[in-house]
C-alpha atoms as a PDB file:
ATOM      1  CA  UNK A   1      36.030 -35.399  46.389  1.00  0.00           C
ATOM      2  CA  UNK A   2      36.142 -36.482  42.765  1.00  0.00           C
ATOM      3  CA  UNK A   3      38.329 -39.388  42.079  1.00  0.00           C
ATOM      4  CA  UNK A   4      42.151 -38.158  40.890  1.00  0.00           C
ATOM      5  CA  UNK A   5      41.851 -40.650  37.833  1.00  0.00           C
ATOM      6  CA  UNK A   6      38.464 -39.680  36.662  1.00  0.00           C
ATOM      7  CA  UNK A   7      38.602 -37.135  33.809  1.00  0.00           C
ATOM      8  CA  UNK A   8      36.084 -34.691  33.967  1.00  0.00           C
ATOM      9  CA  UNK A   9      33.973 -33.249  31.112  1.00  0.00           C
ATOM     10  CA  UNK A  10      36.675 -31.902  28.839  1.00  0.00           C
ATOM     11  CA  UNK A  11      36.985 -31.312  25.255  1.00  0.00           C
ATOM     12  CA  UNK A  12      40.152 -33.265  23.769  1.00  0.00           C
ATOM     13  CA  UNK A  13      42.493 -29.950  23.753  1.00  0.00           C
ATOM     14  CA  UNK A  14      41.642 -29.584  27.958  1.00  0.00           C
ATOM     15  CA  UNK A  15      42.658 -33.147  28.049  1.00  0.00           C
ATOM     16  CA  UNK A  16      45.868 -32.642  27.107  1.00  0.00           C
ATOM     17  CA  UNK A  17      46.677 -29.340  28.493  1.00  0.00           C
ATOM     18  CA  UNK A  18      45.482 -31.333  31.902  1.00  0.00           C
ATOM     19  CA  UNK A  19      48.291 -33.729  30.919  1.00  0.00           C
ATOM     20  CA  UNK A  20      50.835 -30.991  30.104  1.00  0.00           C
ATOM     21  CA  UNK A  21      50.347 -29.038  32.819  1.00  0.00           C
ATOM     22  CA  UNK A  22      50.462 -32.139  34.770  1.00  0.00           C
ATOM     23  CA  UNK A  23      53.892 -32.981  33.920  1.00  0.00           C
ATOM     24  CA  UNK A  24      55.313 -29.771  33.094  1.00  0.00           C
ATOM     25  CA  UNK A  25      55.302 -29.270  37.456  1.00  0.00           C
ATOM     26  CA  UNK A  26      58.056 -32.270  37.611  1.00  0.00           C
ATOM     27  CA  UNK A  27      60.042 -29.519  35.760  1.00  0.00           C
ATOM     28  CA  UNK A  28      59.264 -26.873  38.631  1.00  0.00           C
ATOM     29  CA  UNK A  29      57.033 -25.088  35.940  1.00  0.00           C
ATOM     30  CA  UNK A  30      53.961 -23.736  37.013  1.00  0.00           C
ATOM     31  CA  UNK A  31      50.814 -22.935  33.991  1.00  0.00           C
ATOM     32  CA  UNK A  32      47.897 -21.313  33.179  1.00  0.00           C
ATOM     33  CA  UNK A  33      45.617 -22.165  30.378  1.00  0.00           C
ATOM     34  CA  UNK A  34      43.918 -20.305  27.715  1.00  0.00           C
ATOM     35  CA  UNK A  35      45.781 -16.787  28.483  1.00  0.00           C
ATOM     36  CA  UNK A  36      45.447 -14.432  25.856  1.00  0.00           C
ATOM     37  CA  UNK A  37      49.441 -12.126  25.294  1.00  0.00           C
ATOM     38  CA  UNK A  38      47.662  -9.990  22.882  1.00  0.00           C
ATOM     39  CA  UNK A  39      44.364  -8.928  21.025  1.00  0.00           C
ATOM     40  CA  UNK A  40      43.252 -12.296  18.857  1.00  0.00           C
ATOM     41  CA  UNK A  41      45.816 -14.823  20.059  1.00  0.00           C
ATOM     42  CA  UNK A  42      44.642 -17.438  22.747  1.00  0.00           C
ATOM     43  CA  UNK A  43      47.436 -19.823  24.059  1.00  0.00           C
ATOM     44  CA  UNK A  44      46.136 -22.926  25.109  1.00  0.00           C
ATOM     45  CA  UNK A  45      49.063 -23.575  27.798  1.00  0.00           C
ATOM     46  CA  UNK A  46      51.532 -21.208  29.258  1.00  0.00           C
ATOM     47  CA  UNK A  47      53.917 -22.216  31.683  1.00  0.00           C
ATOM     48  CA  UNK A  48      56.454 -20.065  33.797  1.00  0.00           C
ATOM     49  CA  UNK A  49      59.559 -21.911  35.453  1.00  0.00           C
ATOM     50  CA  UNK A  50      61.626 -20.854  38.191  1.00  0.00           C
ATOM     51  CA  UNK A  51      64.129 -19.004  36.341  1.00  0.00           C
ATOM     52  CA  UNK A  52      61.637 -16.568  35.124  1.00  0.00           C
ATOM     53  CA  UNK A  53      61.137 -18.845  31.522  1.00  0.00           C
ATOM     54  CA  UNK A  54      58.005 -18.703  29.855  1.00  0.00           C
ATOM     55  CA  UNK A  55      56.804 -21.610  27.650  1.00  0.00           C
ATOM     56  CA  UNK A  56      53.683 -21.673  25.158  1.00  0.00           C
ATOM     57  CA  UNK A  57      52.320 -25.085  24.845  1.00  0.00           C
ATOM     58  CA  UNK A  58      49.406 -25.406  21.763  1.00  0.00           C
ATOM     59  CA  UNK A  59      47.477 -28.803  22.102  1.00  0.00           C
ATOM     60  CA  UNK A  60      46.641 -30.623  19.038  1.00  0.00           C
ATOM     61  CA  UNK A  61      43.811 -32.934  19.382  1.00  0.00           C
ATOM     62  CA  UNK A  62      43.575 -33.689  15.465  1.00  0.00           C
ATOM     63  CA  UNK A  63      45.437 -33.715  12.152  1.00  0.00           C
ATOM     64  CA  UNK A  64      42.410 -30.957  11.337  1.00  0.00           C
ATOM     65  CA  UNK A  65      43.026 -29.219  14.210  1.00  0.00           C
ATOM     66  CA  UNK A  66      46.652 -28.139  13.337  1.00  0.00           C
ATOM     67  CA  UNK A  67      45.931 -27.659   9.782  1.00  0.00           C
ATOM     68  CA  UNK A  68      43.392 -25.110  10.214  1.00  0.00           C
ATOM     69  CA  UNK A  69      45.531 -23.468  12.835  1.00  0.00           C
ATOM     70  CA  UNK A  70      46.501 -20.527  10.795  1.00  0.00           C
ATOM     71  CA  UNK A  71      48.001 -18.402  13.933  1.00  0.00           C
ATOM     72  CA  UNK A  72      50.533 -20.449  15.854  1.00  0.00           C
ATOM     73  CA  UNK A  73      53.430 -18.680  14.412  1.00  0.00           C
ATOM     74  CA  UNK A  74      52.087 -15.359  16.268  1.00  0.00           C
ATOM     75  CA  UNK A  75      52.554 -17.206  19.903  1.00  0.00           C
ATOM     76  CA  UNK A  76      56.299 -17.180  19.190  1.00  0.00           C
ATOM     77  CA  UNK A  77      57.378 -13.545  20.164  1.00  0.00           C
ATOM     78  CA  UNK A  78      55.257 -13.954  23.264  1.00  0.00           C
ATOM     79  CA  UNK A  79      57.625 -17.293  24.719  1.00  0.00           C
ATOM     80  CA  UNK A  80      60.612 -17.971  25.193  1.00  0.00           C
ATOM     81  CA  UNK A  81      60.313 -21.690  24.010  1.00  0.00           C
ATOM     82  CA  UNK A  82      57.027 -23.179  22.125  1.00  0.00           C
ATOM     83  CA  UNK A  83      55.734 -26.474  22.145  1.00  0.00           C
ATOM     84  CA  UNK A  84      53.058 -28.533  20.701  1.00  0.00           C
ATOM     85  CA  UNK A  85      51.386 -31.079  23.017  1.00  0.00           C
ATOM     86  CA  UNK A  86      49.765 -34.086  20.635  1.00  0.00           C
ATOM     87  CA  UNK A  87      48.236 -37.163  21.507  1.00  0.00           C
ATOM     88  CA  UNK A  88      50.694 -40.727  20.827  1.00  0.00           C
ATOM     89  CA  UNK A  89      48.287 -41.315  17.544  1.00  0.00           C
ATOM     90  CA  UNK A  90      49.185 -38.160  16.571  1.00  0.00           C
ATOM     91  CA  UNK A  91      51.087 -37.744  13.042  1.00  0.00           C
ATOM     92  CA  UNK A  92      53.803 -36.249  14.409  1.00  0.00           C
ATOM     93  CA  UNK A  93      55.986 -35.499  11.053  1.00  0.00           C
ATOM     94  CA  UNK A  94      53.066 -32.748  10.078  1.00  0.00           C
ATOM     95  CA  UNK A  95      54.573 -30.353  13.159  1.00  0.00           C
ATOM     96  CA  UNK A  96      57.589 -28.162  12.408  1.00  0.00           C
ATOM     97  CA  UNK A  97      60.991 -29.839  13.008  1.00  0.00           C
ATOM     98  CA  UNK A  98      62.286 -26.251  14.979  1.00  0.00           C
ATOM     99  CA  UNK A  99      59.031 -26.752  17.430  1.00  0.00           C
ATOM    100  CA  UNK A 100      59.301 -28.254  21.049  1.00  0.00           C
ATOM    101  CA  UNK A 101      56.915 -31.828  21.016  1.00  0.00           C
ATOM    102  CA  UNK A 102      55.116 -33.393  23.601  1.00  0.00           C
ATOM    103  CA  UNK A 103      53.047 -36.395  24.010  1.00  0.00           C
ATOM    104  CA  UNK A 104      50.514 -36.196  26.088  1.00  0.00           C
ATOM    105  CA  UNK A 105      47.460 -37.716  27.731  1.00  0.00           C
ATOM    106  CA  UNK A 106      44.581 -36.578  30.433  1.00  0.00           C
ATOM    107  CA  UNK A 107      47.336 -38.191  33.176  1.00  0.00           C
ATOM    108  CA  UNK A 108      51.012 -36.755  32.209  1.00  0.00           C
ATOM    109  CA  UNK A 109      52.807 -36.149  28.944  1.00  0.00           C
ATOM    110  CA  UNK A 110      56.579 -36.429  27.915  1.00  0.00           C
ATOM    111  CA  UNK A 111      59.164 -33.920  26.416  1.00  0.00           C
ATOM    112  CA  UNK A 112      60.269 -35.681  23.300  1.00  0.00           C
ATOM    113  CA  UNK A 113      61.655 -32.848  21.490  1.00  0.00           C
ATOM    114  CA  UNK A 114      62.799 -29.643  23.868  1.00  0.00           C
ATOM    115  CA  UNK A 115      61.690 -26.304  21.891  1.00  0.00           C
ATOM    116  CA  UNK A 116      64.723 -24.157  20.617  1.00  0.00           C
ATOM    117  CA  UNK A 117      65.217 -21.293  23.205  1.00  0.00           C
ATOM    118  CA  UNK A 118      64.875 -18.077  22.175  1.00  0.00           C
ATOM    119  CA  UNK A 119      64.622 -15.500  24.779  1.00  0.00           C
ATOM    120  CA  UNK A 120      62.386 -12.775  25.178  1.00  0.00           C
ATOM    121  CA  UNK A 121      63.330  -9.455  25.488  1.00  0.00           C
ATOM    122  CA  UNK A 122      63.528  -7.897  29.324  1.00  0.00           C
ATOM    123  CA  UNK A 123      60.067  -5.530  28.717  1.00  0.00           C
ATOM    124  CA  UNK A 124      58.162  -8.388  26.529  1.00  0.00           C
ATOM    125  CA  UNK A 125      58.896 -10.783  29.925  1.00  0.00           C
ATOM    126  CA  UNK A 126      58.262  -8.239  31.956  1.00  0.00           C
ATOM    127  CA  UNK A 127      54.619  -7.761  30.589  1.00  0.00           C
ATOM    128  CA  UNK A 128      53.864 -11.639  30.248  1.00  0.00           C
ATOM    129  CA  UNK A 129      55.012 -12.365  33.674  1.00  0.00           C
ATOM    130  CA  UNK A 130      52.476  -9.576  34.786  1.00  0.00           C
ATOM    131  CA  UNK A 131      49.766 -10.769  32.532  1.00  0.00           C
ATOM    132  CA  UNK A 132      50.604 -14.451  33.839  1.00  0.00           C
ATOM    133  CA  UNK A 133      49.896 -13.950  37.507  1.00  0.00           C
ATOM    134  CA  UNK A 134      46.634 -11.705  36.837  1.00  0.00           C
ATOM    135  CA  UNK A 135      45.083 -14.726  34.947  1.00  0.00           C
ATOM    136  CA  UNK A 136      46.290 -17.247  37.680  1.00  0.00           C
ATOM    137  CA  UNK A 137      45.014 -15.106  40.303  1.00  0.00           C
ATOM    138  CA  UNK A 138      41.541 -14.282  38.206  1.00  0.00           C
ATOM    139  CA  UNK A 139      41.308 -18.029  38.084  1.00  0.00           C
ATOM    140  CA  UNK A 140      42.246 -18.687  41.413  1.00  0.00           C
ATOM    141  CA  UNK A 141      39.443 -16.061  42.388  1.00  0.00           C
ATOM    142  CA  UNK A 142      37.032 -17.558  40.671  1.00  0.00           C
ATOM    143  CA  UNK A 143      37.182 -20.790  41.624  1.00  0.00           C
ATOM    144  CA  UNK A 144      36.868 -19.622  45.221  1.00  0.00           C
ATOM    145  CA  UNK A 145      34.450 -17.580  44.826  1.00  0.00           C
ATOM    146  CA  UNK A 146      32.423 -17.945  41.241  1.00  0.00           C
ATOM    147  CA  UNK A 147      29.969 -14.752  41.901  1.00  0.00           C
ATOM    148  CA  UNK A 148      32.396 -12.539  41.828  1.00  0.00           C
ATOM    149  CA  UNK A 149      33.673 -13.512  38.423  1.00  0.00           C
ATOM    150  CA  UNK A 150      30.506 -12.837  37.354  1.00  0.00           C
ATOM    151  CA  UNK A 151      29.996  -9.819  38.772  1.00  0.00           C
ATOM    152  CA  UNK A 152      32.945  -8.181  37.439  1.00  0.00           C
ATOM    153  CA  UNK A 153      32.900  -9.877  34.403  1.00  0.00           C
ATOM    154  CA  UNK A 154      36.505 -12.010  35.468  1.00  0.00           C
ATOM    155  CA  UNK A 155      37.390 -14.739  33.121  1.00  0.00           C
END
């Protein structure tokens, strides 16, 4: 078994989602990464807590990579908070003020700033919550058994 501390081969966004996700299950939260709520929008980290909540965590790996994000304000009818998840170099006065922050790392993060709430509607939740445990249990699927995936074309 591969050491717990050893990071495997991940670009610098995985590395903090790894970190987020990480951290956001000392909050009772469980996550999914890269799940797509609608045609053209890709959220890097979504996270549903035990009340039902639904979270959308974007990693920023770069002061490029946010600035040539041109579709983060799309992810915010799909959550009921949003994050962003940054590195401690990060410049952190470039991300909006009415944004959740977290600083993160391949190991854990930390909520500095706790997203504004604003809750989605009853058949908007409804949806994500279905399209939530499909991915996790695509993913689960396929890392059990990685022929099938293929087979079916799974993601």
């Amino acid at each position: 078994m591969a050491n717990d501390l050893s990071l495997p081969d991940l670009m610098p966004g995985q590395i903090l989602a790894r970190g987020v996700c990480r951290h956001l299950r000392h909050h009772d939260f469980v996550s999914v990464e890269e799940l797509v709520p609608t045609r053209g929008l890709r959220v890097d980290v979504m996270a549903l807590g035990p009340k039902g909540e639904i979270w959308v965590i974007e990693c920023k790996s770069s002061r490029v990579d946010f600035q040539t994000d041109n579709k983060w304000q799309g992810y915010l009818e799909w959550c009921d908070r949003f994050f962003w998840a940054v590195d401690q170099d990060f410049p952190t006065e470039l991300l909006p003020a009415d944004t959740g922050l977290i600083i993160a790392d391949g190991y854990d993060a930390e909520i500095l700033r706790m997203a504004p709430e604003d809750r989605l509607p009853a058949a908007r939740r409804r949806v994500m919550t279905h399209k939530f445990a499909r991915h996790a249990a695509t993913r689960a699927q396929a890392a059990r058994d990685p022929r099938v995936s293929v087979r079916f074309g799974l993601d």
